[in-house]
Protein backbone atom coordinates (compact mmCIF):
# COMPACT_ATOMS: atom_id res chain seq x y z
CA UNK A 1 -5.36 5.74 25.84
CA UNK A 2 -7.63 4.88 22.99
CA UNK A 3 -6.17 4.01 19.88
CA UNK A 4 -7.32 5.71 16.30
CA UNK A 5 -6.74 4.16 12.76
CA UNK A 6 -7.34 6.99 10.12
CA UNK A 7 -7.90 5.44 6.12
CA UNK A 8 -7.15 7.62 3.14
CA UNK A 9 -8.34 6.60 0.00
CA UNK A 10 -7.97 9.28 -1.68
CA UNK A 11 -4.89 11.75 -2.86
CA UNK A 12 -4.65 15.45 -0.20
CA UNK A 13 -7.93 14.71 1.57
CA UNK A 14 -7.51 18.09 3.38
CA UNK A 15 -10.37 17.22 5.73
CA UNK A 16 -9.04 13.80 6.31
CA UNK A 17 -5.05 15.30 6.61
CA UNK A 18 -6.77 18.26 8.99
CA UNK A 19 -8.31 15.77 11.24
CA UNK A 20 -5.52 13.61 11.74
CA UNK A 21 -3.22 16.37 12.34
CA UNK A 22 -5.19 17.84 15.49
CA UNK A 23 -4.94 14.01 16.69
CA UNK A 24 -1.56 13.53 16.04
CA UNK A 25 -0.38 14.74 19.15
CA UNK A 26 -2.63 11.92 21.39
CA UNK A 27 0.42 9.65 20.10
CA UNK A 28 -2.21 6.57 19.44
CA UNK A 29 -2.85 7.42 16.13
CA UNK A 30 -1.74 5.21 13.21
CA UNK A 31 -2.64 5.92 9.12
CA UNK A 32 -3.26 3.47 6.39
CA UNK A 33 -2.95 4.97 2.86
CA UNK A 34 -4.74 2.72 0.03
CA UNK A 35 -6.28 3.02 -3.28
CA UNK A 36 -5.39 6.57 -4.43
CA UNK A 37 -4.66 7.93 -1.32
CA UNK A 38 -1.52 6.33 -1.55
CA UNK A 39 -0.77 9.45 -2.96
CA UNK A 40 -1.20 11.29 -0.19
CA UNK A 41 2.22 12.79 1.94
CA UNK A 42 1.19 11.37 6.02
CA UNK A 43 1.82 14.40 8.21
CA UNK A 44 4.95 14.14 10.19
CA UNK A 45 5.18 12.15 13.58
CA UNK A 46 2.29 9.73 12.35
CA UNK A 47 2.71 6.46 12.13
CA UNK A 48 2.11 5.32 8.37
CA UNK A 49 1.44 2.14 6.32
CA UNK A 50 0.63 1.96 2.90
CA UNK A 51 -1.12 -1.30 1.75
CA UNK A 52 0.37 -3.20 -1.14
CA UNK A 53 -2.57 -5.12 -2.24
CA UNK A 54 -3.62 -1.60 -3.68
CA UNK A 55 -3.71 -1.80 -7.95
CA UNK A 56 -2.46 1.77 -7.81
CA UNK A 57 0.59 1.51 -5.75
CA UNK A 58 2.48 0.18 -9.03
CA UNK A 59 6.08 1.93 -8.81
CA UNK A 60 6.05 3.96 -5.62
CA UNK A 61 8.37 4.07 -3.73
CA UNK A 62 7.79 5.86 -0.17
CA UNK A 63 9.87 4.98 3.18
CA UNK A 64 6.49 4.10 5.41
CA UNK A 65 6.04 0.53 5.77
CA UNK A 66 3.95 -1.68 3.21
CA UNK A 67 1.29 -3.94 4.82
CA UNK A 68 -0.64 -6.77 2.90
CA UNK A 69 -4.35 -7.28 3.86
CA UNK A 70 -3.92 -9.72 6.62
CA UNK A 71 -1.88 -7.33 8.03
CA UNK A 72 -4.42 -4.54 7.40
CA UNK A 73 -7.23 -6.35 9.27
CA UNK A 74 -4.71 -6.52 12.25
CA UNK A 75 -4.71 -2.85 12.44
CA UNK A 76 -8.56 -2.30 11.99
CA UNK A 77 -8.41 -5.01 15.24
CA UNK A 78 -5.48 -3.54 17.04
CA UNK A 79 -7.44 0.02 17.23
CA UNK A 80 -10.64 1.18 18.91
CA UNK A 81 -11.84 3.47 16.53
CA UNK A 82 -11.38 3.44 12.74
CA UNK A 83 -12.25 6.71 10.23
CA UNK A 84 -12.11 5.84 6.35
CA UNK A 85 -11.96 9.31 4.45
């Protein structure tokens, strides 16, 4: 099943959060929240990161995982299609 990487970078992208909620039931669907869409509350049942490196993640504190770049460009690798919103 193909794989989908979804990038916020901004806060309640309703498009963005719209989008990924109609895909969220493929189950291949992973979300990276960076810059100030770190904000941004993942719908349930996705898989989210948030990545570190991000000036603007100073002081939150959120239970998805934190990723560094190297580990970002991993995911953009591990998935065939990427959407930055």
């Amino acid at each position: 099943m193909p794989s989908t990487l979804h990038i916020i970078r901004r806060p309640d992208d309703a498009k963005a959060l719209e989008c990924i909620k109609a895909q969220a039931n493929d189950g291949a669907l992973s979300l990276l929240l960076m810059q100030e869409g770190i904000h941004t509350k993942p719908p349930s049942g996705v898989k989210a990161y948030i990545l570190t490196d991000t000036p603007d993640n100073a002081g939150i504190q959120s239970d998805m995982r934190t990723i560094a770049y190297d580990e970002m460009v991993k995911l953009l690798f591990e998935h065939d299609t990427v959407v930055v919103w």
